[in-house]
C-alpha atoms as a PDB file:
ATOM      1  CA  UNK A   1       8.847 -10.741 -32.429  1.00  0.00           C
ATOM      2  CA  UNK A   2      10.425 -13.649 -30.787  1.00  0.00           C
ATOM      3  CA  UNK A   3      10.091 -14.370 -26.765  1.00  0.00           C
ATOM      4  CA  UNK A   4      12.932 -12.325 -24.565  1.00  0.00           C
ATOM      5  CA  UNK A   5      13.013 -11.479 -21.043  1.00  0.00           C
ATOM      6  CA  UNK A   6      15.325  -8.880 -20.296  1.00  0.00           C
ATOM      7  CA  UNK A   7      16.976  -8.105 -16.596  1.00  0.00           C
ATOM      8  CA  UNK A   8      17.295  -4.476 -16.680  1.00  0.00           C
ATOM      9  CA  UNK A   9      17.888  -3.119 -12.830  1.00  0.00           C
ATOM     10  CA  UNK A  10      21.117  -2.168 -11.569  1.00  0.00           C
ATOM     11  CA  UNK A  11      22.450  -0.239  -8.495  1.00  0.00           C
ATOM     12  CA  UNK A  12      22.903   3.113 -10.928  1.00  0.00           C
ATOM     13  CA  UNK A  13      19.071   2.899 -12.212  1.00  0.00           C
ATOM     14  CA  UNK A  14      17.854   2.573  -8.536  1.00  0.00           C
ATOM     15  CA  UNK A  15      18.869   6.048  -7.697  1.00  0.00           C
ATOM     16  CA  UNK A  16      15.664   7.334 -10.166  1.00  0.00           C
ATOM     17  CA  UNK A  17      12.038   8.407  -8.644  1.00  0.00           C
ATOM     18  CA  UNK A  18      11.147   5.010 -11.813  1.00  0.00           C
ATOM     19  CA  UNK A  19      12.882   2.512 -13.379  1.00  0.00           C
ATOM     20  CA  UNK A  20      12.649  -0.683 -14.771  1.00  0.00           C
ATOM     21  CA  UNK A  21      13.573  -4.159 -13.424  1.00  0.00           C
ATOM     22  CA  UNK A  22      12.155  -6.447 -16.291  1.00  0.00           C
ATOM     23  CA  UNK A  23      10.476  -6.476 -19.791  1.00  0.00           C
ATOM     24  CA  UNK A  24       9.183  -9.028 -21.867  1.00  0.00           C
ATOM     25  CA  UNK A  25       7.464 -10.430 -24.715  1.00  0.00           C
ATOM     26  CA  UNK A  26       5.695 -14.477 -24.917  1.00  0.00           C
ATOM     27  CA  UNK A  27       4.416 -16.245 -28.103  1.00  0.00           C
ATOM     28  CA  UNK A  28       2.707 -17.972 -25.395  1.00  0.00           C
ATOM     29  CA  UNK A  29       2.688 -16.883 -21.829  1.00  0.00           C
ATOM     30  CA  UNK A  30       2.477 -20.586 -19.953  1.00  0.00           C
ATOM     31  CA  UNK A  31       0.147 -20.422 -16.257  1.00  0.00           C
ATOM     32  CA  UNK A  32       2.085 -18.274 -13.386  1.00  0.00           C
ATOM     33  CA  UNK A  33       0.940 -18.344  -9.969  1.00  0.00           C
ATOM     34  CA  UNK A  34       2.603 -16.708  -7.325  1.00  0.00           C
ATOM     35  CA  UNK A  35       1.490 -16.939  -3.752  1.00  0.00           C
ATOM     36  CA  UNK A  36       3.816 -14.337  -2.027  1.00  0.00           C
ATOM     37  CA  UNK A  37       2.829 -12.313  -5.356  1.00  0.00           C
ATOM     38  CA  UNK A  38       6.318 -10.472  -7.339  1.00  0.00           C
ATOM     39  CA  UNK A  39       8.814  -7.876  -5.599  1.00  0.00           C
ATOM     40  CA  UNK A  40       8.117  -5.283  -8.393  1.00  0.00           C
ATOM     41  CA  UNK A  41       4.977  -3.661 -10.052  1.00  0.00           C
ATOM     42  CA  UNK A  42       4.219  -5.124 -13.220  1.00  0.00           C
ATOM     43  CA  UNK A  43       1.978  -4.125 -16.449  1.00  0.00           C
ATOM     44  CA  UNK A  44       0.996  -6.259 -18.869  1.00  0.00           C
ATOM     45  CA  UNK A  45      -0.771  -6.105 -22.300  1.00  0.00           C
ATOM     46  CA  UNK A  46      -2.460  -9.258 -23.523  1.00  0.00           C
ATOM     47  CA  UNK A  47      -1.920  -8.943 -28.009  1.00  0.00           C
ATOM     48  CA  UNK A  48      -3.678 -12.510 -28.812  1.00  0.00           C
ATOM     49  CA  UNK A  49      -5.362 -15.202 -26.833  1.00  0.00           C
ATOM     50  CA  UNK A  50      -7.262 -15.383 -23.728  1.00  0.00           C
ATOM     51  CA  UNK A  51      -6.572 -15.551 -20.635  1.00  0.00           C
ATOM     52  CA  UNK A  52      -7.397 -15.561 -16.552  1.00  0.00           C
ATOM     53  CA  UNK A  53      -6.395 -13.663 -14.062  1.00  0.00           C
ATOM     54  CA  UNK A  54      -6.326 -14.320 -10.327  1.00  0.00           C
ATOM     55  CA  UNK A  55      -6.156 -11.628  -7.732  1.00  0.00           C
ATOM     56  CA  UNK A  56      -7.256 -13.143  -4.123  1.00  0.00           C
ATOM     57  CA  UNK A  57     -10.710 -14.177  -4.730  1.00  0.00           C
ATOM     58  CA  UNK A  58     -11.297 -12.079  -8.111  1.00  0.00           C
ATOM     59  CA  UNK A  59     -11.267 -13.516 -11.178  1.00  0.00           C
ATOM     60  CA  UNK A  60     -10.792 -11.615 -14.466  1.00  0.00           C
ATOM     61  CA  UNK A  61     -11.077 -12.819 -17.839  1.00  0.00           C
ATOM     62  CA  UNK A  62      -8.623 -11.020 -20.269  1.00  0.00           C
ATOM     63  CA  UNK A  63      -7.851 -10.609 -24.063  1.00  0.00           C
ATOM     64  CA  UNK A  64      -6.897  -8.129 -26.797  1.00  0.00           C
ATOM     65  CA  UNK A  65      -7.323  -4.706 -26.214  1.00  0.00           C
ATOM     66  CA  UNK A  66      -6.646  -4.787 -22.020  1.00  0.00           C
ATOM     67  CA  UNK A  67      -3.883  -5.063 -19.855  1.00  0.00           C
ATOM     68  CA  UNK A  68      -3.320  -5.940 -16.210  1.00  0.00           C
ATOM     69  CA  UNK A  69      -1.479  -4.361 -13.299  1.00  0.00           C
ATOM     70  CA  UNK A  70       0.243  -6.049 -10.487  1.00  0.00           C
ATOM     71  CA  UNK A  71       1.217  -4.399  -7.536  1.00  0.00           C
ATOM     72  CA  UNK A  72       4.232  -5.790  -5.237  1.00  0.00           C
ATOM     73  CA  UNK A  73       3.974  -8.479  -2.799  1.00  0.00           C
ATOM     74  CA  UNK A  74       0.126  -9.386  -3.572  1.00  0.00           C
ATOM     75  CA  UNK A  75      -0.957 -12.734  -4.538  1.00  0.00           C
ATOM     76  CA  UNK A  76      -1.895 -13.395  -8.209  1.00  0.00           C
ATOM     77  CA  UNK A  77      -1.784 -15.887 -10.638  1.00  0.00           C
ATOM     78  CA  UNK A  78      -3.078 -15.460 -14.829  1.00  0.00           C
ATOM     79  CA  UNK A  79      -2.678 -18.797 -16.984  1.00  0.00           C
ATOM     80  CA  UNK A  80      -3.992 -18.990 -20.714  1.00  0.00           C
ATOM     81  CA  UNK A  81      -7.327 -20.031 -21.894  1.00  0.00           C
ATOM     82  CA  UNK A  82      -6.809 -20.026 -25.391  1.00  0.00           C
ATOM     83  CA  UNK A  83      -4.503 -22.167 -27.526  1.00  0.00           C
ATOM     84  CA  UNK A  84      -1.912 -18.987 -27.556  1.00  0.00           C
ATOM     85  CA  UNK A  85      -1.695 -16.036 -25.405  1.00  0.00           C
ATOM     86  CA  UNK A  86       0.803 -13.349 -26.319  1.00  0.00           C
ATOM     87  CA  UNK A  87       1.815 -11.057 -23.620  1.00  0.00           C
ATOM     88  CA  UNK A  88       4.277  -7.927 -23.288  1.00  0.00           C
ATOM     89  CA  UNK A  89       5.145  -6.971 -20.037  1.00  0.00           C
ATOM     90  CA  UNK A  90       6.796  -4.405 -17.711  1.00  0.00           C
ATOM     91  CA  UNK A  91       8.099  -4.595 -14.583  1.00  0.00           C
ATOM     92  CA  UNK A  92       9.470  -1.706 -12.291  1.00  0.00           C
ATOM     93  CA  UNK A  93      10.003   0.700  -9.434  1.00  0.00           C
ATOM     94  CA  UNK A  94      10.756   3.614  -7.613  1.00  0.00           C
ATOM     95  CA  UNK A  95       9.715   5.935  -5.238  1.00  0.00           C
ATOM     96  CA  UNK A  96       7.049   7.565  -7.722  1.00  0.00           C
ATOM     97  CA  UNK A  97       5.702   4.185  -9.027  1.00  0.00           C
ATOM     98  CA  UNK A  98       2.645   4.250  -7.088  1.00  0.00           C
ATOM     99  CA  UNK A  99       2.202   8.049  -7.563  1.00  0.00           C
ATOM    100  CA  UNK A 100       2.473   7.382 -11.422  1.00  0.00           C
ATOM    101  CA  UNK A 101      -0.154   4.428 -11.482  1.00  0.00           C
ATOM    102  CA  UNK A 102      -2.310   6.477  -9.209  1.00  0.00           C
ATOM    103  CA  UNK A 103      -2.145   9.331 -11.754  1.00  0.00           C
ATOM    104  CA  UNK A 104      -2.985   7.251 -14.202  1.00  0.00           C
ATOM    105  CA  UNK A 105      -6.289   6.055 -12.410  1.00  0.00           C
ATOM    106  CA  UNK A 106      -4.757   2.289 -11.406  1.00  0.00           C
ATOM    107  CA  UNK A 107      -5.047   1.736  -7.382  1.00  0.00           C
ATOM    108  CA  UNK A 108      -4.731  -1.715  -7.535  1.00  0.00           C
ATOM    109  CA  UNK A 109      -4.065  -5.245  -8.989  1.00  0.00           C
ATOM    110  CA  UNK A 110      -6.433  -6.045 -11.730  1.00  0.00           C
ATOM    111  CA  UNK A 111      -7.039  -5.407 -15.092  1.00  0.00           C
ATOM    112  CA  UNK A 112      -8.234  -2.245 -17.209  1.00  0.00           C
ATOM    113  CA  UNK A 113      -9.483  -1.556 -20.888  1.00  0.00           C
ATOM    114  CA  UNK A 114      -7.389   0.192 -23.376  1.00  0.00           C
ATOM    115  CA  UNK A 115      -9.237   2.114 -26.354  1.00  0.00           C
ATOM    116  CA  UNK A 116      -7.155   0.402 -28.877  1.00  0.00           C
ATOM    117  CA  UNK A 117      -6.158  -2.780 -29.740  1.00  0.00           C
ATOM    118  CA  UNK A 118      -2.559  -1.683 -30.938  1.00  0.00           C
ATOM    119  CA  UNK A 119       0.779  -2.732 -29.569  1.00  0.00           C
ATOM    120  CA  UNK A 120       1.580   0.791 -26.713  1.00  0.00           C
ATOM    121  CA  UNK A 121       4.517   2.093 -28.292  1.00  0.00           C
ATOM    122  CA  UNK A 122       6.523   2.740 -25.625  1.00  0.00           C
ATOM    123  CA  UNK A 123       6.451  -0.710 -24.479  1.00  0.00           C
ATOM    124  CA  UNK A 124       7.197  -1.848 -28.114  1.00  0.00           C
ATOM    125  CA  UNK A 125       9.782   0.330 -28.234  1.00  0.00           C
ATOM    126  CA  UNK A 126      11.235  -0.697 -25.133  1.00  0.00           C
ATOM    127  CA  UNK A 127      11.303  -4.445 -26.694  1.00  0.00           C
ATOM    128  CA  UNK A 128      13.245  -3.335 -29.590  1.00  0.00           C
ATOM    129  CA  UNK A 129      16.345  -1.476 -27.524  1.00  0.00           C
ATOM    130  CA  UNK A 130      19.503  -3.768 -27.082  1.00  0.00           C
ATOM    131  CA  UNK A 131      18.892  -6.696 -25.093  1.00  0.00           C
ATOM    132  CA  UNK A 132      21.931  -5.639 -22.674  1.00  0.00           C
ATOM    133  CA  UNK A 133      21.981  -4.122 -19.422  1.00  0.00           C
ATOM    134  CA  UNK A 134      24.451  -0.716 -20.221  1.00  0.00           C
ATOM    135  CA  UNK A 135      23.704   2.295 -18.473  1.00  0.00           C
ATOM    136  CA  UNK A 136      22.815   4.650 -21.667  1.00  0.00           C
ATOM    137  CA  UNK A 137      20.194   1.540 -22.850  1.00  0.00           C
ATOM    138  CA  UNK A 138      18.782   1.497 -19.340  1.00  0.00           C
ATOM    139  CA  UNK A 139      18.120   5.412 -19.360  1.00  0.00           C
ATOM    140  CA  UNK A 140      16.549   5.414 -22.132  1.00  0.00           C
ATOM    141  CA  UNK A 141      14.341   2.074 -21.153  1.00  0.00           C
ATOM    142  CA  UNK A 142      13.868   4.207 -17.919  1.00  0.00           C
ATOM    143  CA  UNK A 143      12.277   7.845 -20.356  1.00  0.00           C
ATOM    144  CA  UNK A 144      10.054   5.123 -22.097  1.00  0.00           C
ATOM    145  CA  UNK A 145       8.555   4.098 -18.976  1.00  0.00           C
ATOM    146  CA  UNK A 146       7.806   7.366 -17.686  1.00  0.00           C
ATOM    147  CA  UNK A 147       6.091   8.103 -21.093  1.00  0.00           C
ATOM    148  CA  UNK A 148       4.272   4.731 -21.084  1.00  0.00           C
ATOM    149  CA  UNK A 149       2.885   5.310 -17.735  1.00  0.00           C
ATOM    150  CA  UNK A 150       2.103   9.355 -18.514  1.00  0.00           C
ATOM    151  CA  UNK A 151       0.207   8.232 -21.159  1.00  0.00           C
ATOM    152  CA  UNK A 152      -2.292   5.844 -19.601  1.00  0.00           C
ATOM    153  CA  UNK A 153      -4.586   8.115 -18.091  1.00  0.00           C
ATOM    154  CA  UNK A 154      -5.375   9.038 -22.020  1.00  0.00           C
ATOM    155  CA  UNK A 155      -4.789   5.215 -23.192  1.00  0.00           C
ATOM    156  CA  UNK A 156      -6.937   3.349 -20.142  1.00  0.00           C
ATOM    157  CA  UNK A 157     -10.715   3.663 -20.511  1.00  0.00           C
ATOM    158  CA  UNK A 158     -12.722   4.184 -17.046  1.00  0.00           C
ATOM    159  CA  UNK A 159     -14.615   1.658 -15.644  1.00  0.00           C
ATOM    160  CA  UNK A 160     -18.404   2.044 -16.721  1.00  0.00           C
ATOM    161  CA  UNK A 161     -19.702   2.404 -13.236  1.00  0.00           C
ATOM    162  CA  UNK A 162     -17.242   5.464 -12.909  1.00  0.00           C
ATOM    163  CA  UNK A 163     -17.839   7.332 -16.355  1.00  0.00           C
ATOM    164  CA  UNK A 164     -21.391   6.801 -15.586  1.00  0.00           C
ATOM    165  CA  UNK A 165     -21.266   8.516 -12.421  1.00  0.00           C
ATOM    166  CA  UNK A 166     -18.805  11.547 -13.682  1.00  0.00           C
ATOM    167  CA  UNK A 167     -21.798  11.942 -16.464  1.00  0.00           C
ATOM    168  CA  UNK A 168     -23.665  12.254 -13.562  1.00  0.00           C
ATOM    169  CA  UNK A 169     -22.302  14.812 -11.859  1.00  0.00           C
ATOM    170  CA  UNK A 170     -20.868  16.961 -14.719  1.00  0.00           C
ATOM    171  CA  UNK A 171     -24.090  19.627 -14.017  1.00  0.00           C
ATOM    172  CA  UNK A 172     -23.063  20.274 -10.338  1.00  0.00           C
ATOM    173  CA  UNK A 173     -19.664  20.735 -11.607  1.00  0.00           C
ATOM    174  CA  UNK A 174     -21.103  23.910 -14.308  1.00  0.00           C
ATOM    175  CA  UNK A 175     -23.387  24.647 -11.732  1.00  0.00           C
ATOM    176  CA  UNK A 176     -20.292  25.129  -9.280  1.00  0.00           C
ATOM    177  CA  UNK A 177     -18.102  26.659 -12.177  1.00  0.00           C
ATOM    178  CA  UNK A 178     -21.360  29.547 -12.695  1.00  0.00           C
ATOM    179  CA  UNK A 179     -21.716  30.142  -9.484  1.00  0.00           C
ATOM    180  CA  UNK A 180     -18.214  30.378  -7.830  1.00  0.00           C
ATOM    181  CA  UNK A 181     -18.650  34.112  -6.734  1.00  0.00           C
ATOM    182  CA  UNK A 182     -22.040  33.332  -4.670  1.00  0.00           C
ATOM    183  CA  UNK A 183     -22.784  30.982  -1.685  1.00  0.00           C
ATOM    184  CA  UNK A 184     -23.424  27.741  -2.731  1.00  0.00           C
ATOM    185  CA  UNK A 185     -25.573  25.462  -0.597  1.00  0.00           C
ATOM    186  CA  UNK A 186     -25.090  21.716  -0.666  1.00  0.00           C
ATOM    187  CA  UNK A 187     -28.892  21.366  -0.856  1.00  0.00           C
ATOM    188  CA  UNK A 188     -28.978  23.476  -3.825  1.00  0.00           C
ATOM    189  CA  UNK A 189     -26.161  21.756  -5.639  1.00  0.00           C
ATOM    190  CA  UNK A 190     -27.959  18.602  -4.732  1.00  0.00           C
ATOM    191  CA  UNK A 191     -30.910  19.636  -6.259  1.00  0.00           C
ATOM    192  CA  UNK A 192     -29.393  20.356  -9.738  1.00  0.00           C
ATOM    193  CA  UNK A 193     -29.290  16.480 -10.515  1.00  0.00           C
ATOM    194  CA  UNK A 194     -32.321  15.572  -7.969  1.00  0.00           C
ATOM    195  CA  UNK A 195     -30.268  13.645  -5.138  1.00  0.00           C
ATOM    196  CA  UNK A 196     -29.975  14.020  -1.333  1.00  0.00           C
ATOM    197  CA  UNK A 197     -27.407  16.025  -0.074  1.00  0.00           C
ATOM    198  CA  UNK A 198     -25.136  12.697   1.292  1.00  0.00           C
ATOM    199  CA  UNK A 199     -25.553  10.956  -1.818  1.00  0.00           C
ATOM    200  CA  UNK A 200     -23.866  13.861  -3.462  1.00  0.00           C
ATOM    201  CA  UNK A 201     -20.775  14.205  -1.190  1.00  0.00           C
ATOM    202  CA  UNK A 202     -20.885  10.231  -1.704  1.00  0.00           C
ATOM    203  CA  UNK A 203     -20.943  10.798  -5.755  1.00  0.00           C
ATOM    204  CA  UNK A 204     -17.992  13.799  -5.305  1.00  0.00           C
ATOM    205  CA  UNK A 205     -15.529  11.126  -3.323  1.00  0.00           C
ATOM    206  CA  UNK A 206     -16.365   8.354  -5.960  1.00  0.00           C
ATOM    207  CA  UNK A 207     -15.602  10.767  -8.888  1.00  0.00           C
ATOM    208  CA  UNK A 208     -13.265  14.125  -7.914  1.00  0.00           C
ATOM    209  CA  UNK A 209     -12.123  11.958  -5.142  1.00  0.00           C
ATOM    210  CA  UNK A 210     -12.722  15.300  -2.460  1.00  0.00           C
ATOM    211  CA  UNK A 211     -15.802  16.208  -0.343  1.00  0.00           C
ATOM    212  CA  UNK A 212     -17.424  19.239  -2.568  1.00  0.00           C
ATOM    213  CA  UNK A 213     -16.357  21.948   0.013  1.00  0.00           C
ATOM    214  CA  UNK A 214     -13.155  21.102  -0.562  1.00  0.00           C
ATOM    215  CA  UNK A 215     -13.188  20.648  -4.155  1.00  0.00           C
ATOM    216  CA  UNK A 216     -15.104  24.061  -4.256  1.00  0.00           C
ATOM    217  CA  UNK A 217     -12.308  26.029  -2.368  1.00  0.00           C
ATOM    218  CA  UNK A 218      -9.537  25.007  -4.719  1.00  0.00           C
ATOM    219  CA  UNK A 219     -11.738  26.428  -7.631  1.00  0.00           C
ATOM    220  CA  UNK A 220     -12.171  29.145  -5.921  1.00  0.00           C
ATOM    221  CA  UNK A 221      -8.434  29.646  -5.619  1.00  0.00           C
ATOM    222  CA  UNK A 222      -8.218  29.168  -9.005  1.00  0.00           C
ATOM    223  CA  UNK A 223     -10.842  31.991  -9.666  1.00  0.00           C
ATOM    224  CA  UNK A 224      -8.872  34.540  -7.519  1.00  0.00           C
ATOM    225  CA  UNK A 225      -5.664  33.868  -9.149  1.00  0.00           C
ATOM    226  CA  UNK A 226      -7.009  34.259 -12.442  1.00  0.00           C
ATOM    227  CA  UNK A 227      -8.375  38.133 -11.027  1.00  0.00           C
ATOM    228  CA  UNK A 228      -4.785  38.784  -9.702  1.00  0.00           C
ATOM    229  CA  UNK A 229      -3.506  38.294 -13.339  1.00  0.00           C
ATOM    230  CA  UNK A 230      -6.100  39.864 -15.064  1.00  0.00           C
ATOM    231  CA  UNK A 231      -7.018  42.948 -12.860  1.00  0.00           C
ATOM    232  CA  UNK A 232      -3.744  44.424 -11.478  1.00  0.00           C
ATOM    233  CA  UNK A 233      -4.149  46.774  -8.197  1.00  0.00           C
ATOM    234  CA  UNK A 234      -7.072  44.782  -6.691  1.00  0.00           C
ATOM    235  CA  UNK A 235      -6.568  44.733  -2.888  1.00  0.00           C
ATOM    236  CA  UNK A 236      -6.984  40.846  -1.534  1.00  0.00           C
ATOM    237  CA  UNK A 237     -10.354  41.253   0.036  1.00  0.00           C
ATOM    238  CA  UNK A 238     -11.838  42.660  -3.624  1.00  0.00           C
ATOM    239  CA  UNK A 239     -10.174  38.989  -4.865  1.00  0.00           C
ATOM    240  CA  UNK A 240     -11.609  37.007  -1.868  1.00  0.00           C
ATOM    241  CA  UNK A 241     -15.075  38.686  -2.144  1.00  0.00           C
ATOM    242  CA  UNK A 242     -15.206  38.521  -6.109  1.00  0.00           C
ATOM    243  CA  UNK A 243     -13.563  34.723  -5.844  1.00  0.00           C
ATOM    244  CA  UNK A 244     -16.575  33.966  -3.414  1.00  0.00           C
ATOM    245  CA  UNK A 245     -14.887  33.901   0.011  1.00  0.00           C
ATOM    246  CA  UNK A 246     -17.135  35.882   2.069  1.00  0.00           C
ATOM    247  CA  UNK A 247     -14.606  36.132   4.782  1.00  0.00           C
ATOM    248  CA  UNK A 248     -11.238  37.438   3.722  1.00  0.00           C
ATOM    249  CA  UNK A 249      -9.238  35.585   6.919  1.00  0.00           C
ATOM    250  CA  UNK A 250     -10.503  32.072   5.637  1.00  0.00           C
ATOM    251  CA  UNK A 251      -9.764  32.871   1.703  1.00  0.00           C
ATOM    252  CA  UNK A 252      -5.772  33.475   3.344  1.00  0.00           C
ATOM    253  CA  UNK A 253      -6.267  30.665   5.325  1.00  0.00           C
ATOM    254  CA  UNK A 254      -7.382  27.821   1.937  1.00  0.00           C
ATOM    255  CA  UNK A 255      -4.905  29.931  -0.037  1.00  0.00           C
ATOM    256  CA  UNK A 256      -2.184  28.716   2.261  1.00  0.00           C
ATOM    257  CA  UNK A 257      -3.443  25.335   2.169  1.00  0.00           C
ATOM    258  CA  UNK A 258      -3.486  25.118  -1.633  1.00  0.00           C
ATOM    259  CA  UNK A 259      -0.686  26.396  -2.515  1.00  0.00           C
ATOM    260  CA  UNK A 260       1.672  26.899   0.515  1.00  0.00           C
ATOM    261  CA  UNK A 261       1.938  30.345   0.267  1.00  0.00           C
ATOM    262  CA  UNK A 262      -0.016  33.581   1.321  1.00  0.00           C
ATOM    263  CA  UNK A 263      -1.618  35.919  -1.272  1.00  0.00           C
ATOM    264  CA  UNK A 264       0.137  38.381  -1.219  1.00  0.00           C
ATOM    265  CA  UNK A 265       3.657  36.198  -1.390  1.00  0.00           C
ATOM    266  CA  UNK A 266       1.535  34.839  -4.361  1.00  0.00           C
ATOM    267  CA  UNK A 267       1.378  37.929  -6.205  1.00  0.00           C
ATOM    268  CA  UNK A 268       5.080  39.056  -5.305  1.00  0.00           C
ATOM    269  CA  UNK A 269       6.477  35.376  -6.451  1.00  0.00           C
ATOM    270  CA  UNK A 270       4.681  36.175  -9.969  1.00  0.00           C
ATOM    271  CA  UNK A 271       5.568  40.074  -9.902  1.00  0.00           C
ATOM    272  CA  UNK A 272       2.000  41.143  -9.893  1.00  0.00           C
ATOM    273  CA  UNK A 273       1.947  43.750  -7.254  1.00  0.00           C
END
């Protein structure tokens, strides 16, 4: 494949939650620095070569097998370290942009490890459509990127320090699933992998992202509406009580919460009355 950069935005595209602005491909991606950092997020996925990247005081080196994320307006700049440095990038927008990257684990500028070395196919593909900017090309540049970006969370591996930690913690999280229906003490919990009590609602934000009341209520919402499908006729106390709400006000009250409707609009919605 020979070098291309491709202007792909137009007043039509911006109307969708994501969309692309730019994609590219360099036999040799020459030393960018940007100070007031690039309007647009951008991905890109180093195929040969070295290089270094340069996100306010971090350094990075990166080769084969990662990419690098961008996020708008920050300060960066990446120049080779090897005699060639191929590079494909993406760069885009929209509303759900962030959301997307944030599904896909990526809160920030920096770089992140795929599990393969090959070419992702979406942004391949995305290289081979027509080089113009027509609507129907655009739409379709506009499904790859969705797909590209839906598939990272499977494509990206976690950072060590994270997997680590969700190795961790994957015998509170039985411990919780075994236990839903009785009270469940943070001590206890804490116990089951031999930390203090803070160091576990510390190890729950770094992993599940939640405090572990919180992340306990919405599997206990799960649990009760698994009964509701599986055991017609149950009155919603019998769900609360075998779901492991003690207190049949407060299971109403986190039902609300997690899924913006009452129980017993729940049950209607899905015609289990």
């Amino acid at each position: 494949m020979e070098s291309k950069l491709v202007f792909c935005e137009n007043d039509e595209m911006m109307l969708l939650p994501l969309y692309a602005t730019t994609i590219g491909f360099w036999e040799h991606q020459v030393q960018t620095a940007r100070e007031a950092g690039f309007p647009d997020y951008q991905m890109h996925q180093i195929l040969e070569g070295k290089g270094e990247l340069i996100v306010g005081d971090k350094r990075y080196i990166v080769g084969p097998g990662e990419v690098f994320f961008l996020y708008p307006d920050i300060p960066h700049e990446y120049t080779p370290i090897s005699r060639e440095w191929k590079l494909a990038w993406i760069s885009f927008n929209g509303r759900e942009a962030a959301q997307m990257l944030l599904y896909a684990g990526i809160r920030e500028s920096g770089p992140g490890k795929l599990r393969s070395e090959a070419f992702l196919e979406p942004l391949r593909e995305m290289l081979l459509l027509p080089d113009d900017n027509e609507l129907g090309v655009n739409l379709e540049r506009s499904k790859l990127l969705f797909a590209l970006l839906l598939d990272l969370k499977q494509r990206l591996l976690p950072a060590t320090n994270h997997e680590d930690e969700m190795e961790r913690i994957r015998p509170v999280l039985r411990y919780i699933e075994l236990h839903l229906h009785q009270p469940l003490v943070l001590k206890d919990m804490a116990e089951v992998i031999k930390v203090s009590p803070q160091y576990l609602c510390r190890l729950f934000q770094r992993t599940v992202r939640e405090r572990p009341v919180t992340y306990i209520n919405k599997q206990r919402i799960n649990r009760s509406k698994q009964l509701m499908f599986s055991i017609r006729g149950k009155k919603i106390y019998e769900i609360a009580q075998e779901a492991g709400f003690e207190n049949v006000s407060y299971f109403c009250a986190v039902f609300k919460k997690v899924t913006g409707m009452k129980p017993e609009e729940f049950k209607r919605l899905h015609g289990l009355d």
